[in-house]
Protein backbone atom coordinates (compact mmCIF):
# COMPACT_ATOMS: atom_id res chain seq x y z
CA UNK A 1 0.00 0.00 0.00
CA UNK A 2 1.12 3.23 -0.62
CA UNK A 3 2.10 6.39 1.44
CA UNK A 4 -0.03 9.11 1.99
CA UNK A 5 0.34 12.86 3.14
CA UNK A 6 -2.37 14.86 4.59
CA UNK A 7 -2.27 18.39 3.39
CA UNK A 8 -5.19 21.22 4.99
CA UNK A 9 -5.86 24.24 6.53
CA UNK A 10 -5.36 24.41 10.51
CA UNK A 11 -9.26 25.48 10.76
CA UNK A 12 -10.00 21.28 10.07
CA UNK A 13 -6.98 20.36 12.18
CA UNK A 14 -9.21 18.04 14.16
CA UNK A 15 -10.99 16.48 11.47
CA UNK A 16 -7.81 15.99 9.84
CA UNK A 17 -6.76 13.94 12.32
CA UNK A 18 -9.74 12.45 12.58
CA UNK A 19 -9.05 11.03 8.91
CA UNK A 20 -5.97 10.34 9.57
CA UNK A 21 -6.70 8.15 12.22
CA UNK A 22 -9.46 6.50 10.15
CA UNK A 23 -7.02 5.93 7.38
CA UNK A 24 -4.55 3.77 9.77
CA UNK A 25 -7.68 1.86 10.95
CA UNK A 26 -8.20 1.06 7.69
CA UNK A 27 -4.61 -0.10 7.44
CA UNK A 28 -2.97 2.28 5.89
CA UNK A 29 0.85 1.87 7.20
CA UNK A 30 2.11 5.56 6.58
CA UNK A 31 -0.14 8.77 7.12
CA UNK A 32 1.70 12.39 7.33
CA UNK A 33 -0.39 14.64 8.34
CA UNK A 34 0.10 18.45 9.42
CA UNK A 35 1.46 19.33 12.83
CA UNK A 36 -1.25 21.32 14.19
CA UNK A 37 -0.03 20.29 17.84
CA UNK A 38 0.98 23.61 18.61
CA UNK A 39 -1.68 26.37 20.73
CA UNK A 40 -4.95 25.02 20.46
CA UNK A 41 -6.37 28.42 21.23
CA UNK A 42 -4.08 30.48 18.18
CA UNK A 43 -4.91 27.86 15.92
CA UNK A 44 -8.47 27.76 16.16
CA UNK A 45 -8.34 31.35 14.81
CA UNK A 46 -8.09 32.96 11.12
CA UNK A 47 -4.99 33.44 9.90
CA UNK A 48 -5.31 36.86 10.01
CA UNK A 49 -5.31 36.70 13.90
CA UNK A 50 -2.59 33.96 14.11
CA UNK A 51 -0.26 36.14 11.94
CA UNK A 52 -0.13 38.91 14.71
CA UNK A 53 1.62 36.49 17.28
CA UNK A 54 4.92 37.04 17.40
CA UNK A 55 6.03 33.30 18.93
CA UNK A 56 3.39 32.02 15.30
CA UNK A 57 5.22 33.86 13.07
CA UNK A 58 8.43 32.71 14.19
CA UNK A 59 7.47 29.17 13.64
CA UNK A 60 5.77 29.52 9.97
CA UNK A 61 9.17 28.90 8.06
CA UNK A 62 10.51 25.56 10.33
CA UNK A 63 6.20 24.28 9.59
CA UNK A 64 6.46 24.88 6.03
CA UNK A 65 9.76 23.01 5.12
CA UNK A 66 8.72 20.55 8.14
CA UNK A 67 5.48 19.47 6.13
CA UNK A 68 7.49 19.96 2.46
CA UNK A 69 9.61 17.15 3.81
CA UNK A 70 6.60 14.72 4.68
CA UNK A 71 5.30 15.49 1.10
CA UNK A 72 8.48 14.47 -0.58
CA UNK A 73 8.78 11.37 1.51
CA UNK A 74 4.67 10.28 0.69
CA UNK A 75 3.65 8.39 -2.46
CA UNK A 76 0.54 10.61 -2.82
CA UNK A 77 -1.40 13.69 -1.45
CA UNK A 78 -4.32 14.34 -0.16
CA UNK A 79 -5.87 17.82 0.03
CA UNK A 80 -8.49 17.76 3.03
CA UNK A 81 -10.14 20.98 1.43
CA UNK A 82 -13.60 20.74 3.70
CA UNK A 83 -16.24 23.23 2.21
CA UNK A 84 -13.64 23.97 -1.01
CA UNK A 85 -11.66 25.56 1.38
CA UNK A 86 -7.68 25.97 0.40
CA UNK A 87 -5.56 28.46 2.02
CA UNK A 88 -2.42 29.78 1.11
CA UNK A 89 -0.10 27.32 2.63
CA UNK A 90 -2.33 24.07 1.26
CA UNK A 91 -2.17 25.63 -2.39
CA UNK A 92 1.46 25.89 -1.93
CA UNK A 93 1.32 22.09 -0.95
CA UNK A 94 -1.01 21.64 -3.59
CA UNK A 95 1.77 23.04 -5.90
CA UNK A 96 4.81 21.66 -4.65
CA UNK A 97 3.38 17.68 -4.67
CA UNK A 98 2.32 18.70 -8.02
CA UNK A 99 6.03 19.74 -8.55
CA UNK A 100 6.77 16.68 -7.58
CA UNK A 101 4.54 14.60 -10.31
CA UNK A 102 2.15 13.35 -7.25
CA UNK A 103 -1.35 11.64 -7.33
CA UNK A 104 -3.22 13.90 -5.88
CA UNK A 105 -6.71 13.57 -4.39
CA UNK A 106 -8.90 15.86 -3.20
CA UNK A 107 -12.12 16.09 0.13
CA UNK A 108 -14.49 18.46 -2.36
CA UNK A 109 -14.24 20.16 -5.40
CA UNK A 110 -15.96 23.70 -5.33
CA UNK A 111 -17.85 24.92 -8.30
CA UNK A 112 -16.21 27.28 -10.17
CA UNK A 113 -19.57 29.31 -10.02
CA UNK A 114 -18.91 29.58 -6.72
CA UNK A 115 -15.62 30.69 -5.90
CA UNK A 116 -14.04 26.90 -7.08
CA UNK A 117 -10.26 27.52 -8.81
CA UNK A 118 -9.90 26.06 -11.80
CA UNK A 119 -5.91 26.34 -11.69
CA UNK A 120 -5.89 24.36 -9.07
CA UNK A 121 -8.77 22.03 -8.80
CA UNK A 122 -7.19 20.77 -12.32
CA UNK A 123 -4.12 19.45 -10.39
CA UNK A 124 -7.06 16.99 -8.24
CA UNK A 125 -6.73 13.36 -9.62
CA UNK A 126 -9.92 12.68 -8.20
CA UNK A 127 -11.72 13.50 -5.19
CA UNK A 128 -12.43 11.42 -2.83
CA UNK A 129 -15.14 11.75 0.01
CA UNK A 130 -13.77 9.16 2.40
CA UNK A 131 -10.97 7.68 3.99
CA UNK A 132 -12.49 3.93 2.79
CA UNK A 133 -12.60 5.80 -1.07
CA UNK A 134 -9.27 7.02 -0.68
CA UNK A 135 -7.98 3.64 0.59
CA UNK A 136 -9.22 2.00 -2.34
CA UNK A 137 -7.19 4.29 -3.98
CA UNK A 138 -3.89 3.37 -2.28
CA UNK A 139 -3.83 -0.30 -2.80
C-alpha cells in the first residue's frame, strides 16, 4: 500500500486527524499529516489573527519546510479541502506535490460558479469523500 500525506488548513486540524486516524484503521501503514499540535487556542483562529503572534510567526518557516519534507517522503497527497476551502499554505502544498509529479486527491471540489479555482482544482486526480474511497485508492 502506498504512502499518503495529509495536506489542509489548521481550521480542520481536528478532522484531519480524525481522517488520519481512520485511514490507519483502515490499514494504511504511513499517514503524514500536518502538525497542528501547537496552541490550540491560536490555531483555532483565522490566519489573520494567528499572523499577529509574534512566537506564530516565528514558527511559519521551520512548519512549512517541516510538512514539504513529509510530502516528498509520501507516495501521494491528499488535500483535506472541507467546504472547497484551500488556504495559502495548502495551495502551496497543492503546488509543490504537483512539482513533484504526485497523485493527488482531493475532500471536495468547489464549483467554479462559486468561488471553485480552476488552476488548481485541475491538479485533483480525483476526489475522494472518504478515507475507505481514498484507501481503495492506495492499494
Amino acid at each position: 500500500m502506498r504512502s499518503i500525506v495529509i495536506c489542509g488548513s489548521q481550521r480542520y486540524g481536528k478532522e484531519i486527524k480524525a481522517f488520519a486516524t481512520r485511514l490507519r484503521e483502515l490499514g494504511v501503514p504511513v499517514v503524514f499529516e500536518p502538525n497542528f499540535n501547537h496552541n490550540e487556542e491560536l490555531y483555532s483562529k483565522n490566519e489573520s489573527e494567528r499572523i499577529k503572534n509574534q512566537s506564530y510567526r516565528a514558527q511559519i518557516p521551520a512548519m512549512v519546510h517541516e510538512h514539504f519534507n513529509k510530502i516528498r517522503k509520501a507516495d501521494v497527497c491528499f488535500i483535506f479541502n472541507k467546504d472547497g476551502y484551500l488556504g495559502v499554505n495548502t495551495t502551496l502544498e497543492l503546488g509543490f506535490a504537483h512539482g513533484h509529479n504526485m497523485i493527488i486527491y482531493a475532500l471536495e471540489q468547489e464549483p467554479v460558479e462559486t468561488n471553485g479555482e480552476i488552476c488548481r482544482d485541475i491538479l485533483f486526480t480525483e476526489v475522494l469523500n472518504t478515507p475507505e474511497e481514498l484507501v481503495k485508492r492506495l492499494v
